[in-house]
Protein backbone atom coordinates (compact mmCIF):
# COMPACT_ATOMS: atom_id res chain seq x y z
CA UNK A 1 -22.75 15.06 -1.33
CA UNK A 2 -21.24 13.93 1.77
CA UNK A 3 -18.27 11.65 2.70
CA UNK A 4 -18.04 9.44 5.33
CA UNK A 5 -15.43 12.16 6.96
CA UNK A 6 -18.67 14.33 6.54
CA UNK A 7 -20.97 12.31 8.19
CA UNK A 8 -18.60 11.41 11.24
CA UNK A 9 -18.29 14.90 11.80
CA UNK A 10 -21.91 15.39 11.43
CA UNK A 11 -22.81 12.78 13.78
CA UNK A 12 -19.57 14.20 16.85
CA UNK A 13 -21.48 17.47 16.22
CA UNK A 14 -24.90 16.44 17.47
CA UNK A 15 -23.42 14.49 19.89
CA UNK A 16 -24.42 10.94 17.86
CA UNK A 17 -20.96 9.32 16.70
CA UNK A 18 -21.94 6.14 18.99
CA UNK A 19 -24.60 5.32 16.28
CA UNK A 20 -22.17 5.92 13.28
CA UNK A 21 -18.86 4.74 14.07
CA UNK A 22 -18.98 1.42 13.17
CA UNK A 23 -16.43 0.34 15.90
CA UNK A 24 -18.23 2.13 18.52
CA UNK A 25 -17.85 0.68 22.16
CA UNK A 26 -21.21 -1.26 22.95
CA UNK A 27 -22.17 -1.65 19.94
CA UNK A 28 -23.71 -5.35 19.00
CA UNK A 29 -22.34 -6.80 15.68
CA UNK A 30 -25.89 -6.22 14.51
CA UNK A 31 -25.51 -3.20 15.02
CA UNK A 32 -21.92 -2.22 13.86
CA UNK A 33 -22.91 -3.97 11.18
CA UNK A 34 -25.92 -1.65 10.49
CA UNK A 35 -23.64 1.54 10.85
CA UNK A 36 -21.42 0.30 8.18
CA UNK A 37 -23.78 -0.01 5.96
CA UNK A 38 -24.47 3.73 6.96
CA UNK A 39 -21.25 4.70 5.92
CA UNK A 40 -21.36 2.73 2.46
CA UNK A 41 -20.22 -0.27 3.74
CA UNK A 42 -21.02 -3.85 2.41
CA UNK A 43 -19.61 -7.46 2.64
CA UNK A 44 -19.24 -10.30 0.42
CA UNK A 45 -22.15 -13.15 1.45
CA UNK A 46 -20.82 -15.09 4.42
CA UNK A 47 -18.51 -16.97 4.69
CA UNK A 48 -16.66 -15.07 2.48
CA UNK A 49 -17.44 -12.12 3.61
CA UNK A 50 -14.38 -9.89 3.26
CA UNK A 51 -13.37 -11.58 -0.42
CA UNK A 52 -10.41 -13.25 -1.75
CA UNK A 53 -7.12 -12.35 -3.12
CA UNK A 54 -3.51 -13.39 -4.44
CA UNK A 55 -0.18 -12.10 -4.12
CA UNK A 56 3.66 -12.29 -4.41
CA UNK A 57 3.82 -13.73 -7.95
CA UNK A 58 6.40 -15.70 -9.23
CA UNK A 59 6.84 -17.83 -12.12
CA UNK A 60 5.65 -20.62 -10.97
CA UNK A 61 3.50 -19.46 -7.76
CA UNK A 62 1.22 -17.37 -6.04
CA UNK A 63 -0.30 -17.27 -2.80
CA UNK A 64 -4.52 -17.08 -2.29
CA UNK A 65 -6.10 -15.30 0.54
CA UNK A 66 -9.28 -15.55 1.90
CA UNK A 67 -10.61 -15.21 5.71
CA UNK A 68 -13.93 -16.90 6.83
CA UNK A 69 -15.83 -14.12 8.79
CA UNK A 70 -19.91 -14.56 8.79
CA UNK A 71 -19.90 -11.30 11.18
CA UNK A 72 -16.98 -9.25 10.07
CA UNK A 73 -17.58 -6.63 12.62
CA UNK A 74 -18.00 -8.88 15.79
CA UNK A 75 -14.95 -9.44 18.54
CA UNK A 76 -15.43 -13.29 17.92
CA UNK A 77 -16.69 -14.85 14.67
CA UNK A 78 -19.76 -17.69 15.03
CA UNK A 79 -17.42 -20.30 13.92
CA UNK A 80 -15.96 -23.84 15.15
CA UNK A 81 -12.08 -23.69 16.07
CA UNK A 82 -10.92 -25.08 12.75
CA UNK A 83 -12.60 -25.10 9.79
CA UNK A 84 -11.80 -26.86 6.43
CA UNK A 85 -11.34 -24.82 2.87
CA UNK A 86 -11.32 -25.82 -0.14
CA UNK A 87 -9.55 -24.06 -2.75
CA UNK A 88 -9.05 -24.40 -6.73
CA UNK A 89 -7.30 -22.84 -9.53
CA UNK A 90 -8.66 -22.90 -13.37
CA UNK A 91 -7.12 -21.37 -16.48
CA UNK A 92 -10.82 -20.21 -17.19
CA UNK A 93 -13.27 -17.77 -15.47
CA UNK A 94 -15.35 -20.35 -15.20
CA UNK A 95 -13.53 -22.42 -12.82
CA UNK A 96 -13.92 -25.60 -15.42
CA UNK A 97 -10.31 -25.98 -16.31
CA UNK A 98 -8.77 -26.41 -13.24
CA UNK A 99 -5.22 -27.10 -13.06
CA UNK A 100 -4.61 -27.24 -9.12
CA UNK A 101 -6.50 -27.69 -5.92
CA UNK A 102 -6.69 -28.88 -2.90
CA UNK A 103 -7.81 -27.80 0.81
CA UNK A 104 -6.25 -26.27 4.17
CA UNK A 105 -7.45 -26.11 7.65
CA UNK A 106 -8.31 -22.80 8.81
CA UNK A 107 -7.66 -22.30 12.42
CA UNK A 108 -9.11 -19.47 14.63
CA UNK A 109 -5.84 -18.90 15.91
CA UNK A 110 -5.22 -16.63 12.98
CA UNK A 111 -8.47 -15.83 12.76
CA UNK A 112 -9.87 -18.49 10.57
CA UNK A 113 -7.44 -16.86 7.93
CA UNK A 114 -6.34 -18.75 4.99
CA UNK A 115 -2.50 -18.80 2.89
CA UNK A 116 -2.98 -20.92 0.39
CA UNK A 117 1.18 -20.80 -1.67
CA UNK A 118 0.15 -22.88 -4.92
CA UNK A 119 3.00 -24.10 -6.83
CA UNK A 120 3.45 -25.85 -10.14
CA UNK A 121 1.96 -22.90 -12.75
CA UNK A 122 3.16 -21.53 -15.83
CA UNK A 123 5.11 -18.55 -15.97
CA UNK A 124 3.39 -15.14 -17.23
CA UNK A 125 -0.28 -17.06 -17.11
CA UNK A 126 -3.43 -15.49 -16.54
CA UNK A 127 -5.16 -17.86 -13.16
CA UNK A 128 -8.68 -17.83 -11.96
CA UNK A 129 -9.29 -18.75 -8.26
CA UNK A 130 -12.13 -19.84 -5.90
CA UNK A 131 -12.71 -21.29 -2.12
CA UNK A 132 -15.01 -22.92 -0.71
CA UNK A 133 -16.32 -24.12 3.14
CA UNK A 134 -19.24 -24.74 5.25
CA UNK A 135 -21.13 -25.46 1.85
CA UNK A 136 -20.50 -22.11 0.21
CA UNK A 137 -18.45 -20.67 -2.54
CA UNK A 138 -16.38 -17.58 -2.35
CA UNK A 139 -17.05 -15.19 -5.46
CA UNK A 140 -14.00 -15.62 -8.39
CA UNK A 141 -11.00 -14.31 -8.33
CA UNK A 142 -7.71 -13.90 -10.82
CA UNK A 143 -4.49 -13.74 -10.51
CA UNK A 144 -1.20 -13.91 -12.66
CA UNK A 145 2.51 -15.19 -12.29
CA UNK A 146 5.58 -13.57 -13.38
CA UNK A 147 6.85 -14.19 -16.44
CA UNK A 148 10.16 -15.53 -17.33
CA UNK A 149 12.46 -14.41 -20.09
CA UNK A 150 12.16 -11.59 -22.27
CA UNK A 151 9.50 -9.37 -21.70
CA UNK A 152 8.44 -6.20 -24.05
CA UNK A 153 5.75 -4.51 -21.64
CA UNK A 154 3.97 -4.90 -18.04
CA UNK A 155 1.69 -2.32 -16.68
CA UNK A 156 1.28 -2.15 -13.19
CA UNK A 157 -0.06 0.15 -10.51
CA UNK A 158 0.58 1.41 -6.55
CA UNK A 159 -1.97 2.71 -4.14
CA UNK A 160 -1.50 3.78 -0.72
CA UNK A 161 -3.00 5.84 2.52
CA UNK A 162 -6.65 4.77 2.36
CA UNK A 163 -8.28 6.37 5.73
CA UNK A 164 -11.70 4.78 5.73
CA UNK A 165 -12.89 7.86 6.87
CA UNK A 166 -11.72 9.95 4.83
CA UNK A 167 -13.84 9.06 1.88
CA UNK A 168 -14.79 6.42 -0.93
CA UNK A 169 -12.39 3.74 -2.23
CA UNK A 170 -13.06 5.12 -5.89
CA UNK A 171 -9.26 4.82 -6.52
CA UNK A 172 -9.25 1.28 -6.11
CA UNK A 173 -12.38 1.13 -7.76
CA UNK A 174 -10.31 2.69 -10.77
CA UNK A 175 -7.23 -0.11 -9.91
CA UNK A 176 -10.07 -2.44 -10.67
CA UNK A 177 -11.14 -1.70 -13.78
CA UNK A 178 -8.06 -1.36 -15.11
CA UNK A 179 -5.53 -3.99 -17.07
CA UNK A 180 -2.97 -4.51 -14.95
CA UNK A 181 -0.32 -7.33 -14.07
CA UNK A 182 0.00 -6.66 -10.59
CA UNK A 183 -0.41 -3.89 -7.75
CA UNK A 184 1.57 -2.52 -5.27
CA UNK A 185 0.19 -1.42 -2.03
CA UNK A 186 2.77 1.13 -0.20
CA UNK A 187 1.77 1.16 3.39
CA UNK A 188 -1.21 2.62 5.60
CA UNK A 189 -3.35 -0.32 4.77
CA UNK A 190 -5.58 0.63 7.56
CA UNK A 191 -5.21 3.30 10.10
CA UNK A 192 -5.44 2.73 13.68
CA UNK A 193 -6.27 6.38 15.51
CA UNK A 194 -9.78 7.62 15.56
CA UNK A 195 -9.64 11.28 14.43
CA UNK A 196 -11.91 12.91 12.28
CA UNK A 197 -10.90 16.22 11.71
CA UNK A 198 -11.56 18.03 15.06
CA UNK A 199 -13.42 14.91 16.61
CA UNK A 200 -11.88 12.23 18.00
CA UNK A 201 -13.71 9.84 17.28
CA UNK A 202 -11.78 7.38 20.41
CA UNK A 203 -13.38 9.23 23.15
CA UNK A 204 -16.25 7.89 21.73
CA UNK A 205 -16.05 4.23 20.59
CA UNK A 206 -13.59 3.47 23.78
CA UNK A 207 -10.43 2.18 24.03
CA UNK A 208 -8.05 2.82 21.73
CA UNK A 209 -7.06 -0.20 18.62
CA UNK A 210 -4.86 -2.22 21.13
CA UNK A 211 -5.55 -6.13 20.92
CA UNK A 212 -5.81 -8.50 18.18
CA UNK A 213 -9.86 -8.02 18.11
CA UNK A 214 -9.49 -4.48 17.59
CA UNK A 215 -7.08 -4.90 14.64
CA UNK A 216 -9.39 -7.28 13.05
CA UNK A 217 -12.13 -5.04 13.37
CA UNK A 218 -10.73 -2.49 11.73
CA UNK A 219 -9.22 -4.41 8.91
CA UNK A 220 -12.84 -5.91 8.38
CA UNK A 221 -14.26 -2.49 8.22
CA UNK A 222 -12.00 -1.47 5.68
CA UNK A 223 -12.55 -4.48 3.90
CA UNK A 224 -16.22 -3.54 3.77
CA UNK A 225 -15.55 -0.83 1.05
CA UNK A 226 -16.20 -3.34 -1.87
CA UNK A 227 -14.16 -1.34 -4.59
CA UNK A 228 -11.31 -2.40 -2.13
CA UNK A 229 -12.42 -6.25 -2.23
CA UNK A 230 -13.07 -5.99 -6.18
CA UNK A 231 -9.33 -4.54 -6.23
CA UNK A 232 -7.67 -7.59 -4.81
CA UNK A 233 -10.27 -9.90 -6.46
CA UNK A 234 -8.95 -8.19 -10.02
CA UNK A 235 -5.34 -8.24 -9.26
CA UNK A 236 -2.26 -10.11 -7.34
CA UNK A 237 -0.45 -7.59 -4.86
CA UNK A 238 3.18 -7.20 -3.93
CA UNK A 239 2.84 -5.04 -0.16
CA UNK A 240 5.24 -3.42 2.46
CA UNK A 241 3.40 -1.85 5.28
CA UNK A 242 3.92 1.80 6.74
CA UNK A 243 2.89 3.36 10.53
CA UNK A 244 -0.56 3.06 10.64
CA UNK A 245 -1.07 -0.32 10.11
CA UNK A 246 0.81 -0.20 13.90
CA UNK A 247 0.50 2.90 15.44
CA UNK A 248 1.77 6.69 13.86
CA UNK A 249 5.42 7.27 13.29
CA UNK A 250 6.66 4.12 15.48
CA UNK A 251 9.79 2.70 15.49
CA UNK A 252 9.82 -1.74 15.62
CA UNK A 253 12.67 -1.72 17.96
CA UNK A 254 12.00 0.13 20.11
CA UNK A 255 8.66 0.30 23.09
CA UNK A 256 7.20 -1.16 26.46
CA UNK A 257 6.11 -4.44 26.98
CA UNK A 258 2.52 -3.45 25.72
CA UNK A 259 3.62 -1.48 22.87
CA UNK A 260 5.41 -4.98 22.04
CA UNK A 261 2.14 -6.83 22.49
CA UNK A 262 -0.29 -4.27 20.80
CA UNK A 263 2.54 -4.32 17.81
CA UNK A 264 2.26 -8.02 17.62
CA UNK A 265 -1.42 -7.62 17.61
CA UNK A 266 -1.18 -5.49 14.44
CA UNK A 267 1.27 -7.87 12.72
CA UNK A 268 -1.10 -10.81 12.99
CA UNK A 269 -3.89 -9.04 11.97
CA UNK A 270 -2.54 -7.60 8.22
CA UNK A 271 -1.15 -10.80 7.99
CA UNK A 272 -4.71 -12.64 8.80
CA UNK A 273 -5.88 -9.79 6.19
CA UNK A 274 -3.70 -9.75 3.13
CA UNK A 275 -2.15 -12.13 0.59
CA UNK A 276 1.31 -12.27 2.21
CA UNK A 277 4.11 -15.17 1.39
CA UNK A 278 5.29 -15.85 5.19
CA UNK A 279 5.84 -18.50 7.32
CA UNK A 280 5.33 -16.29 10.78
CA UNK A 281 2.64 -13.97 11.53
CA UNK A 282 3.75 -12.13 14.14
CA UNK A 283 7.08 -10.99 12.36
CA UNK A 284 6.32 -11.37 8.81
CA UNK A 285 9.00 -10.84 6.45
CA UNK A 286 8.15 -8.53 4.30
CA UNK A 287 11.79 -7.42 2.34
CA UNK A 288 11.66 -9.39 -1.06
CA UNK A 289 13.33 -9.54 -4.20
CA UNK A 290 10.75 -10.15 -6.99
CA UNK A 291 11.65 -10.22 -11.04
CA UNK A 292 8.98 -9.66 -13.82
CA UNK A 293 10.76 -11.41 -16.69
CA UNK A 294 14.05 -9.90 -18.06
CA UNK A 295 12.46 -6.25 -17.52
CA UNK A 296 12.12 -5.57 -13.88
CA UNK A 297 13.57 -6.38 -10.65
CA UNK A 298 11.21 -5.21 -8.02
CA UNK A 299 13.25 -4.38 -4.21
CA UNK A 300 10.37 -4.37 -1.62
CA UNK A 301 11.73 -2.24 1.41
CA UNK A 302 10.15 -2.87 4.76
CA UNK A 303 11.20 0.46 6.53
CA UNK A 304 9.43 -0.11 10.22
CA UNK A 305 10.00 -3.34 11.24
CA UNK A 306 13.76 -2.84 11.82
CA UNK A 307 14.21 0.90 12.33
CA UNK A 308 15.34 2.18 15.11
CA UNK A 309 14.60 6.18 16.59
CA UNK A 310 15.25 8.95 13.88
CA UNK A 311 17.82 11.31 13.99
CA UNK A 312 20.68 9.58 16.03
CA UNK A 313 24.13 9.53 14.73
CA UNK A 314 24.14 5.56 14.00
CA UNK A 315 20.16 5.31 13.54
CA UNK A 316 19.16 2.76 10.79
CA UNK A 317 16.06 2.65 9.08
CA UNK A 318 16.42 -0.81 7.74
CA UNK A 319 18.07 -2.43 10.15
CA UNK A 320 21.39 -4.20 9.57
CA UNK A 321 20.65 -7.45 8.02
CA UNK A 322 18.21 -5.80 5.75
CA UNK A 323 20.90 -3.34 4.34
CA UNK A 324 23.27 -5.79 4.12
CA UNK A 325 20.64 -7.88 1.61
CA UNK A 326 19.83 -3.72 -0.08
CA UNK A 327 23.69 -3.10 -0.49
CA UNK A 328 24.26 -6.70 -1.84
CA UNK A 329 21.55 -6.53 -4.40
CA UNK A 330 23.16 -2.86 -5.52
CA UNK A 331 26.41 -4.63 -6.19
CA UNK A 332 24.47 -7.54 -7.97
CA UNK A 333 22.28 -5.68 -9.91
CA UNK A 334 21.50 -7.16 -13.58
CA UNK A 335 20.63 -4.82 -16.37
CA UNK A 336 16.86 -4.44 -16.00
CA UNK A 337 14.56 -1.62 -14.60
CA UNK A 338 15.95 -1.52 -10.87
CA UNK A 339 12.47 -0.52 -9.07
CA UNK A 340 12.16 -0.11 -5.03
CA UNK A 341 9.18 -0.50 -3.28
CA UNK A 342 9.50 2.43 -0.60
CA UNK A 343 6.63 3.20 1.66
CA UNK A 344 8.48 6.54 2.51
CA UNK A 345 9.94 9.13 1.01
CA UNK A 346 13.80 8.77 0.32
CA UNK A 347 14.25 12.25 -1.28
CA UNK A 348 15.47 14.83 0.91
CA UNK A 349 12.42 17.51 1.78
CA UNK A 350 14.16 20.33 3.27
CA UNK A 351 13.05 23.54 5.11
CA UNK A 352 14.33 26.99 3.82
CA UNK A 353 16.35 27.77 6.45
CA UNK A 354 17.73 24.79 7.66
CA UNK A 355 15.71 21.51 8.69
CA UNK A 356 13.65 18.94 7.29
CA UNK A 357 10.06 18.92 6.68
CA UNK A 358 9.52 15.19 8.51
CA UNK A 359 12.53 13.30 9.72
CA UNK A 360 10.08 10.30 9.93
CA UNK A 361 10.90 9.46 6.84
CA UNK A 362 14.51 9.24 4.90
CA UNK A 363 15.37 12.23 6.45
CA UNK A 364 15.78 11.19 9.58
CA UNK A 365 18.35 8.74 8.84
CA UNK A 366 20.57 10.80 7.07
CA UNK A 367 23.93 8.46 7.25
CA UNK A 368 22.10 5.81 5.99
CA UNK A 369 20.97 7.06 3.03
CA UNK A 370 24.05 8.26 2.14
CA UNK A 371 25.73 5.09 2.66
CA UNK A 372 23.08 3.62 0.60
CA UNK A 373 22.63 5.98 -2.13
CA UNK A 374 26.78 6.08 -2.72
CA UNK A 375 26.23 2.71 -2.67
CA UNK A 376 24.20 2.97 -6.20
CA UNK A 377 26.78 5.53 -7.47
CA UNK A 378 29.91 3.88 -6.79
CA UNK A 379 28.21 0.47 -8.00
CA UNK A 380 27.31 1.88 -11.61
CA UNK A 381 23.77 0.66 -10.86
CA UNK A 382 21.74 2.39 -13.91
CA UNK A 383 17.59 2.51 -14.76
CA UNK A 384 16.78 3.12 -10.87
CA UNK A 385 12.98 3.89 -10.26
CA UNK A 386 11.75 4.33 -6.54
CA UNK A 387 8.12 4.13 -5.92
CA UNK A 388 6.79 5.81 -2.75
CA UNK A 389 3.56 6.72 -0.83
CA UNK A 390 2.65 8.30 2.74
CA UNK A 391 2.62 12.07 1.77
CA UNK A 392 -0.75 12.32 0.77
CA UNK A 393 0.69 14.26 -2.13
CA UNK A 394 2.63 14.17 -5.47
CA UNK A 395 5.98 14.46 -6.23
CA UNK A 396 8.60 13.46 -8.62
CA UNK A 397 12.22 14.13 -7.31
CA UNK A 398 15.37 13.46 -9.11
CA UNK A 399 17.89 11.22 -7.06
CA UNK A 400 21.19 12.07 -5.93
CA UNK A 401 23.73 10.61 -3.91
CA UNK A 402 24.37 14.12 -2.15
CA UNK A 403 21.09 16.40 -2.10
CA UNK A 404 22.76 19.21 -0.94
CA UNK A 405 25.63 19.17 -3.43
CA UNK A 406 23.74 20.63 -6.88
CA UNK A 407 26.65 19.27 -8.89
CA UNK A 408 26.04 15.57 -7.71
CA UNK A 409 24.83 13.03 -10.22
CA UNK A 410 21.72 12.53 -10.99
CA UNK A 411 21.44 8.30 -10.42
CA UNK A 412 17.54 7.97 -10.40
CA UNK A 413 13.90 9.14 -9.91
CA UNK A 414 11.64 8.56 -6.87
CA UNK A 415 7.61 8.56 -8.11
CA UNK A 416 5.29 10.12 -5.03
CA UNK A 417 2.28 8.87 -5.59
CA UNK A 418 -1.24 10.87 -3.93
CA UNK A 419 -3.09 8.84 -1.54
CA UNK A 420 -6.43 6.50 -2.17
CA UNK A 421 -8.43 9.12 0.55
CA UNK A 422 -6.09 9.96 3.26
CA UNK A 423 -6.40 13.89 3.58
CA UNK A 424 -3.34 15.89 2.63
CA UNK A 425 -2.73 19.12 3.10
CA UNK A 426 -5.00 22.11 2.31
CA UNK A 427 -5.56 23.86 -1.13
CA UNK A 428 -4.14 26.82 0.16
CA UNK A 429 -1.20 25.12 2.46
CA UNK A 430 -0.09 23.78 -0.94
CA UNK A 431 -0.13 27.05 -3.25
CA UNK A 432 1.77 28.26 -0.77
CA UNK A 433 4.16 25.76 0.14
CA UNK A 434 4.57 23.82 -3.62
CA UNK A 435 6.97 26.76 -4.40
CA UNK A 436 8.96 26.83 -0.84
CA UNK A 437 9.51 23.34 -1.50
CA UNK A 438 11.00 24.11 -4.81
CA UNK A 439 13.23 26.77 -3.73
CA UNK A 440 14.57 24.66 -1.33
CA UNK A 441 15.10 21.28 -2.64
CA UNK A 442 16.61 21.82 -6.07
CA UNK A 443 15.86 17.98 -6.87
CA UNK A 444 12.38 18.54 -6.59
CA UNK A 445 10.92 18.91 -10.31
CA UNK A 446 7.11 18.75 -9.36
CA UNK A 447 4.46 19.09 -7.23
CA UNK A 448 0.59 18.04 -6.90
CA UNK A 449 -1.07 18.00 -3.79
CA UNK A 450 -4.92 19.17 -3.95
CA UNK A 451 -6.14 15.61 -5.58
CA UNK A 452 -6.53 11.60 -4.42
CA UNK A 453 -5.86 8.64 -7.08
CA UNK A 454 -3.31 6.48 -7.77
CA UNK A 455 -0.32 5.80 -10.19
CA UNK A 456 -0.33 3.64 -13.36
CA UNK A 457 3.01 2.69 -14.91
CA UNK A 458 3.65 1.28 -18.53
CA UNK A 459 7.33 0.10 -18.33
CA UNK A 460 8.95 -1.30 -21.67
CA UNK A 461 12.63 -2.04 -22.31
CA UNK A 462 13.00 1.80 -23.57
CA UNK A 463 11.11 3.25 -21.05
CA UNK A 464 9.19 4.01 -17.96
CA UNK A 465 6.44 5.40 -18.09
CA UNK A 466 4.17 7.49 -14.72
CA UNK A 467 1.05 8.18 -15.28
CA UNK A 468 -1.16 9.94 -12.16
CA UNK A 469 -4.39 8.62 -12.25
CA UNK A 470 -7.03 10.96 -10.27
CA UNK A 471 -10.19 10.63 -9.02
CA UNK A 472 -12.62 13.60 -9.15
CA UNK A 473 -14.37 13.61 -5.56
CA UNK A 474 -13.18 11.54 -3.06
CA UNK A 475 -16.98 11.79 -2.01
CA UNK A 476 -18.51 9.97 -4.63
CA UNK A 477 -17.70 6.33 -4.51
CA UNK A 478 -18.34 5.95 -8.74
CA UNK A 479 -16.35 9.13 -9.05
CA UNK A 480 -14.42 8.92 -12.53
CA UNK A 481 -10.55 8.87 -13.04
CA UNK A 482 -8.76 10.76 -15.29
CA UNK A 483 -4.96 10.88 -15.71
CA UNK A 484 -3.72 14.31 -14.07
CA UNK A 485 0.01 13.94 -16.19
CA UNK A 486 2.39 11.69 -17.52
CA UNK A 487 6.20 11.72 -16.34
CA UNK A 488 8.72 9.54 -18.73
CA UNK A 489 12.31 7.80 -17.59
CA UNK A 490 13.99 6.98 -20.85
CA UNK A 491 16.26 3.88 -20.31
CA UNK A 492 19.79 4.21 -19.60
CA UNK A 493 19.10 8.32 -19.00
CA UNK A 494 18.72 9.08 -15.23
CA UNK A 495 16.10 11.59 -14.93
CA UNK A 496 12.33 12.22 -15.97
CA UNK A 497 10.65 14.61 -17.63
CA UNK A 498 7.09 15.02 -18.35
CA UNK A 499 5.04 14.23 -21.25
CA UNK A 500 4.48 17.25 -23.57
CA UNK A 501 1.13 16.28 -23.62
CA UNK A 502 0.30 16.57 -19.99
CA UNK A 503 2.38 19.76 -18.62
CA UNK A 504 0.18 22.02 -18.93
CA UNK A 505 -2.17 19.92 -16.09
CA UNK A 506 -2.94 21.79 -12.63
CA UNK A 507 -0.22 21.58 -9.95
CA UNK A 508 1.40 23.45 -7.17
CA UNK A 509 4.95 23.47 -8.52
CA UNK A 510 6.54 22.60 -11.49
CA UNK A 511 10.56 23.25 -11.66
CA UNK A 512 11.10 25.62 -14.69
């Protein structure tokens, strides 16, 4: 059975990739198009063809998303300069009850994309939506608002790191299927390089993903995985971003004039792309403050846009008027499940010896997490969960205000969750290196790394609950999901511990 990563390399081997890679230099959207579907690719009829979806619930809102592309794949879509959608919301699946519509102008200055913010629902309803334009209907799509109020249970999930490449969207396939009142999406929506494995794929479809066009392209490729579209078409999504939606391990402050303009580029396209609540495309805000009823408040970090180089004495990685809203809504805090949204890992990874594993992420801004993490000490603020993607691999860490101090309190958990496809490390890199990790970060209480899924969580006012959700072959786009184990964080408790039930489950390192 081969992966797409399989047949890339394939293909670089004899000398072929031109005819594979979908975004190929010289290729006709014909015949892009035609490669996708060689790599298990598939769209949605035009217009429509890269689906619809929701996001940023609130009580009484939700945004839509749709973007009109007849040829997904091509550098300029076969469309006039503004087209007119039309857009409804029903309380049935059958789009007969509607309770809101109207229409929008969709302009190809964002690339025919289309933001619909409806107002006026019902708090903690169940929504079906549906667009329409150039006499044809998009396929239907739900959604749901935040409750208000008490609230005794929301499931929810995260995904992140979904390399194309790499292999089949079965993970979201899996986020799909199952019932769910939103999704998170940490970061590395898309990713912009061309390697496969030894092959880079760029010397062989041209320049490098540099302009708006480019983005798009690769955006609309991804989209083309339809467990991806079904995803978003199942499910609203809250979203940060990570690096590769811009380029690997940048900083947003700092860069050349066309590192400004190809980071621009990148902006405008996940915005023309995904559900987002924002009046500006080019610097979309993406730091929020969300509540699910009286049990959650959800802190969505946006750790790129405002960071500045690692590892300098006053480096930030949130920029100051985004820890001035963090450290103000640490002092504020009500009593509910305190959750942050944290596309990299805040738990400190260190080397034996000395060192960190990757000062890309937390690490690298050592003062500032500090600053911040006394911050939740010296505040009292209790029940803190932090969600996180980007390694590739599982972890659950305990959080303290001073990793290297043993005797420091413990004042939450940060959830790793594995990637959608995005390779990690290998089989053998993590046998060995799940118990170096151990040894040297005394925080650390587990480690999986060998397997791709994504994270379910059950959260009541007693408890939250982790479960790992796993796909068996990254390969096989129907591949089935099991739950690898089940980590618990009883309320008012920091600290997790795993479910009985569940510990006996492969992984690299478990703390004794």
């Amino acid at each position: 059975m081969l992966n797409r990563r399989d047949l890339l390399r394939a293909a670089a081997a004899a000398g072929a990739l031109g005819t594979v890679w979908p975004l190929s230099a010289g290729l006709s959207p014909a015949e892009a198009h035609a490669a996708a579907l060689d790599l298990g690719a598939s769209w949605d009829p035009a217009p429509f063809t890269l689906g619809v979806g929701s996001g940023d619930p609130l009580p009484d809102s939700v945004v839509l998303w749709t973007r009109l592309a007849p040829e997904p794949l091509a550098f300029e879509q076969p469309l006039p300069e503004i087209v007119e959608v039309e857009w409804s919301v029903a309380s049935d699946r059958t789009m007969r009850s509607r309770v809101a519509c109207g229409s929008v102008a969709s302009s190809n200055l964002l690339g025919h994309s289309v933001h619909v913010p409806v107002h006026g629902l019902r708090p903690g309803r169940t929504y079906y939506y549906q667009f329409s334009a150039l006499g044809k209907r998009s396929r239907v799509g739900r959604t749901r608002t935040a409750p208000v109020g008490p609230v005794s249970r929301v499931r929810f999930a995260t995904a992140n790191c979904q390399a194309f490449h790499d292999g089949f969207y079965a993970a979201h396939r899996g986020i799909a299927a199952e019932k769910l009142d939103f999704v998170v999406h940490l970061g590395d929506y898309i990713y912009e390089h061309g390697q496969v494995g030894g092959a880079h794929v760029r010397d062989h479809e041209g320049p490098a993903v540099l302009s708006l066009a480019d983005y798009r392209r690769r955006h609309a490729l991804y989209k083309g995985d339809p467990s991806l579209r079904d995803a978003h078409a199942a499910h609203p999504f809250y979203l940060t971003w990570d690096d590769h939606e811009v380029v690997n391990d940048y900083s947003g402050t700092d860069g050349s004039a066309p590192f400004v303009k190809r980071r621009a580029a990148a902006y405008q396209a996940w915005y023309e792309h995904l559900p987002i609540r924002s009046g500006s495309a080019l610097e979309p805000q993406i730091h929020r403050r969300r509540q699910w009823g009286s049990l959650i408040d959800l802190t969505v970090l946006d750790l790129r846009q405002y960071r500045s180089a690692q590892n300098l004495a006053g480096g930030t990685i949130l920029g100051a008027e985004q820890k001035k809203w963090l450290l103000d809504g640490i002092s504020g805090a009500r009593e509910a499940w305190q959750v942050w949204i944290n596309s990299i890992m805040l738990s400190q990874l260190a080397r034996t010896g000395g060192g960190y594993y990757f000062t890309d992420q937390w690490d690298g801004f050592l003062a500032e997490r500090r600053e911040v993490l006394g911050h939740v000490a010296a505040e009292g603020m209790k029940d803190l969960v932090v969600l996180t993607g980007d390694w590739h691999s599982a972890f659950v860490d305990d959080i303290r205000p001073d990793f290297d101090d043993v005797t420091s309190p413990v004042i939450g958990t940060e959830f790793t969750a594995h990637s959608v496809t995005s390779g990690a490390y290998s089989p053998e890199w993590n046998a060995a290196n799940g118990p170096v990790m151990g040894a040297a970060n005394p925080h650390l209480k587990y480690f999986e790394g060998n397997r791709y899924g994504y994270d379910v969580y059950e959260v009541t006012p007693q408890r939250f609950t982790t479960h790992m959700k796993v796909i068996g072959d990254r390969r096989d786009a129907s591949s089935p999901v099991s739950t690898l184990t089940t980590f618990h964080v009883d309320r008012g408790k920091a600290g997790s511990y795993e479910d009985p039930a569940t510990v006996g489950s492969p992984a690299q390192y478990r703390r004794p």
